[in-house]
C-alpha atoms as a PDB file:
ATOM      1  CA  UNK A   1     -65.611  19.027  72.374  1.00  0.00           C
ATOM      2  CA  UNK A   2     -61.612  18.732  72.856  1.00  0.00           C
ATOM      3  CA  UNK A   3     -60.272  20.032  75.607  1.00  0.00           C
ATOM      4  CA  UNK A   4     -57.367  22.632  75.744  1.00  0.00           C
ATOM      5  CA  UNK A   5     -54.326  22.748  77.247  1.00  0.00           C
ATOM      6  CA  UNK A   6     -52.391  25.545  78.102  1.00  0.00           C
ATOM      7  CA  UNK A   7     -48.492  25.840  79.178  1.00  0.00           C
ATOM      8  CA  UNK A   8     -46.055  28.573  80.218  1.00  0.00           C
ATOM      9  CA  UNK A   9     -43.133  28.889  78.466  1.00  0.00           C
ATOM     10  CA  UNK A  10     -40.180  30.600  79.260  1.00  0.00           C
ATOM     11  CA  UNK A  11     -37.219  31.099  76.265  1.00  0.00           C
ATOM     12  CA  UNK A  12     -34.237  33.107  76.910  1.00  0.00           C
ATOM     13  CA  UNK A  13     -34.299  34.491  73.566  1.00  0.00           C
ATOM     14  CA  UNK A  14     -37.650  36.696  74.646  1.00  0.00           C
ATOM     15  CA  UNK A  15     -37.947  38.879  77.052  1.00  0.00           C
ATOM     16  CA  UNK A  16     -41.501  37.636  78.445  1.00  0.00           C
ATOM     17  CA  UNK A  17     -42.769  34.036  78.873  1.00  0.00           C
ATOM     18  CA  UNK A  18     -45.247  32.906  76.562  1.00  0.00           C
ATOM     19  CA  UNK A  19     -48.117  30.299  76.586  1.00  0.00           C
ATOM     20  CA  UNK A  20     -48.361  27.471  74.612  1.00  0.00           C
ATOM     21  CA  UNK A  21     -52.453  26.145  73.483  1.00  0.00           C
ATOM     22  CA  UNK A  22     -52.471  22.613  72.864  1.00  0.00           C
ATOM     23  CA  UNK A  23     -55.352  20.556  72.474  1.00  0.00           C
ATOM     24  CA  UNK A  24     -55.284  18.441  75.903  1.00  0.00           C
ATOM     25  CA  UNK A  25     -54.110  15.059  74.647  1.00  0.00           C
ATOM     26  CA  UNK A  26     -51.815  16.042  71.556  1.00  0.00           C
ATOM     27  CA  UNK A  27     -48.205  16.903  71.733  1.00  0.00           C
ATOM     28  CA  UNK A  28     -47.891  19.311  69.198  1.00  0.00           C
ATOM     29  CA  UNK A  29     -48.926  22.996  70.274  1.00  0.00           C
ATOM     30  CA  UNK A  30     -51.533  24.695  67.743  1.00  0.00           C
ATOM     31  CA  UNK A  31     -50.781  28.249  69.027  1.00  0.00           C
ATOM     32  CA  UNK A  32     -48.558  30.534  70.913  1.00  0.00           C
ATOM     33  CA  UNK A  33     -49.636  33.430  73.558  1.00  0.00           C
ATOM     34  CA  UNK A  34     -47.141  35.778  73.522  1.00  0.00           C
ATOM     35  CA  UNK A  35     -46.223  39.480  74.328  1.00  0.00           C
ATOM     36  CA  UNK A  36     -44.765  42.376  72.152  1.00  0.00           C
ATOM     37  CA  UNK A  37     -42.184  44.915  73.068  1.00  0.00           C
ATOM     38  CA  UNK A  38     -45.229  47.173  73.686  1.00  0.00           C
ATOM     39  CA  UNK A  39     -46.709  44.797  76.010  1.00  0.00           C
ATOM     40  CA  UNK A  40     -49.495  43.676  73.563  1.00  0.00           C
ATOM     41  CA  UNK A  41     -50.583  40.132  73.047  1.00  0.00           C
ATOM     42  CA  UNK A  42     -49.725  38.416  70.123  1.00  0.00           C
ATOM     43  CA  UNK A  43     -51.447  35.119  68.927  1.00  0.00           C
ATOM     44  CA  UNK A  44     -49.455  33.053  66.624  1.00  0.00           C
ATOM     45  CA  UNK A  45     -51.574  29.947  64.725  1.00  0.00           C
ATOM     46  CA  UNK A  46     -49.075  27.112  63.889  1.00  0.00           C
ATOM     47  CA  UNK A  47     -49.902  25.483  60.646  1.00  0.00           C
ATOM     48  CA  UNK A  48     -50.768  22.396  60.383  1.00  0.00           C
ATOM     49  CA  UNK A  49     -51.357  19.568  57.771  1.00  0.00           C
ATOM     50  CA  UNK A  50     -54.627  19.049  59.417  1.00  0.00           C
ATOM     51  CA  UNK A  51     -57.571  21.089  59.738  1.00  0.00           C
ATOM     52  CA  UNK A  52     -57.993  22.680  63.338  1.00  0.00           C
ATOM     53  CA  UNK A  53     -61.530  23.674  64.446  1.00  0.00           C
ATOM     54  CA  UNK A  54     -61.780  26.269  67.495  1.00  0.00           C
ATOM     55  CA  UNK A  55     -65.558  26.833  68.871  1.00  0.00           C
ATOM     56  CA  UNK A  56     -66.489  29.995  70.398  1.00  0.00           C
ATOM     57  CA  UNK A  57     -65.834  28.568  73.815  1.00  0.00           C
ATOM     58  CA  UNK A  58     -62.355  27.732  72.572  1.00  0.00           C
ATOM     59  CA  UNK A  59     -61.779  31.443  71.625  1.00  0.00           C
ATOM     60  CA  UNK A  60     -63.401  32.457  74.683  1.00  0.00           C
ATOM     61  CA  UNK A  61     -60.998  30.472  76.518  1.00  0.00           C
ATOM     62  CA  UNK A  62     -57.534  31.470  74.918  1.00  0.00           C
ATOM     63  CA  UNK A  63     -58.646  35.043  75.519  1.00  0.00           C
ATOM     64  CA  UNK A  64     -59.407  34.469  78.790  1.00  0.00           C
ATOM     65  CA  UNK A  65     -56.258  32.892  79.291  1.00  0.00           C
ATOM     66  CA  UNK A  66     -54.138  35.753  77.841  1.00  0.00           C
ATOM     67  CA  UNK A  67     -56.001  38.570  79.353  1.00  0.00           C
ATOM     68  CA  UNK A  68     -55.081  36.744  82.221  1.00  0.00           C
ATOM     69  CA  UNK A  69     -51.564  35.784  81.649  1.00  0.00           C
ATOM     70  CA  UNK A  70     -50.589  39.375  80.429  1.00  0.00           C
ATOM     71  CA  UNK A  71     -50.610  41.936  83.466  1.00  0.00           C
ATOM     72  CA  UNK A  72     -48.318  38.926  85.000  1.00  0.00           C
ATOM     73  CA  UNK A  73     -45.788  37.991  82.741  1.00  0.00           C
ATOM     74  CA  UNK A  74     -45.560  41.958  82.352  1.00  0.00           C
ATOM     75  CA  UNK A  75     -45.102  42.538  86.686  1.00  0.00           C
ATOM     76  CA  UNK A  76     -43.370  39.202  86.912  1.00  0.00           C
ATOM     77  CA  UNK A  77     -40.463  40.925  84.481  1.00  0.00           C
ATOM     78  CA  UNK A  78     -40.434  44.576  85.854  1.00  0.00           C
ATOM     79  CA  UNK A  79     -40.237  42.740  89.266  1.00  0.00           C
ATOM     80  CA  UNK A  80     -37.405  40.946  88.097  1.00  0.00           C
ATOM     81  CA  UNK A  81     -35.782  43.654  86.329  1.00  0.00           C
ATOM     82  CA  UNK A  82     -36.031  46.178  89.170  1.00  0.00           C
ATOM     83  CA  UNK A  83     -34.438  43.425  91.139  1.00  0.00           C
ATOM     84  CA  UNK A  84     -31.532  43.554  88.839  1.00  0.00           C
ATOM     85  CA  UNK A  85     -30.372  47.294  89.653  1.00  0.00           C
END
């Protein structure tokens, strides 16, 4: 089974960071972890002009990961905004 890989990204053009799910030895990411104004998660699937196969450990990964990665990104920008005023 392949491997995943998972990076934090952070854009100026969005208010939180997002993450990034690549497989662990391709270049190309195959999905993005992000967060909506209403502090949701949001998974976006890149297309691709190959097939991409996720097992149920893959899923149970990525939502791992996010559960994870949301209550952060969420403190790490009130933190930052509250250090702003």
């Amino acid at each position: 089974m392949k491997k995943l890989r998972f990076e934090k990204v952070g854009d100026i053009s969005s208010k939180y960071p997002f993450v990034e799910v690549c497989f662990e030895k391709e270049r190309e990411p195959l999905m993005e972890i992000s967060i909506t104004d209403d502090k949701e998660l949001s998974f976006k699937i890149y297309g691709s002009k190959t097939t991409t196969e996720f097992t149920l450990q893959h899923w149970e990964e990525i939502l791992k990961i996010a559960k994870d990665f949301l209550p952060k990104a969420i403190k790490d920008e009130e933190d930052f905004e509250s250090f702003l005023k």
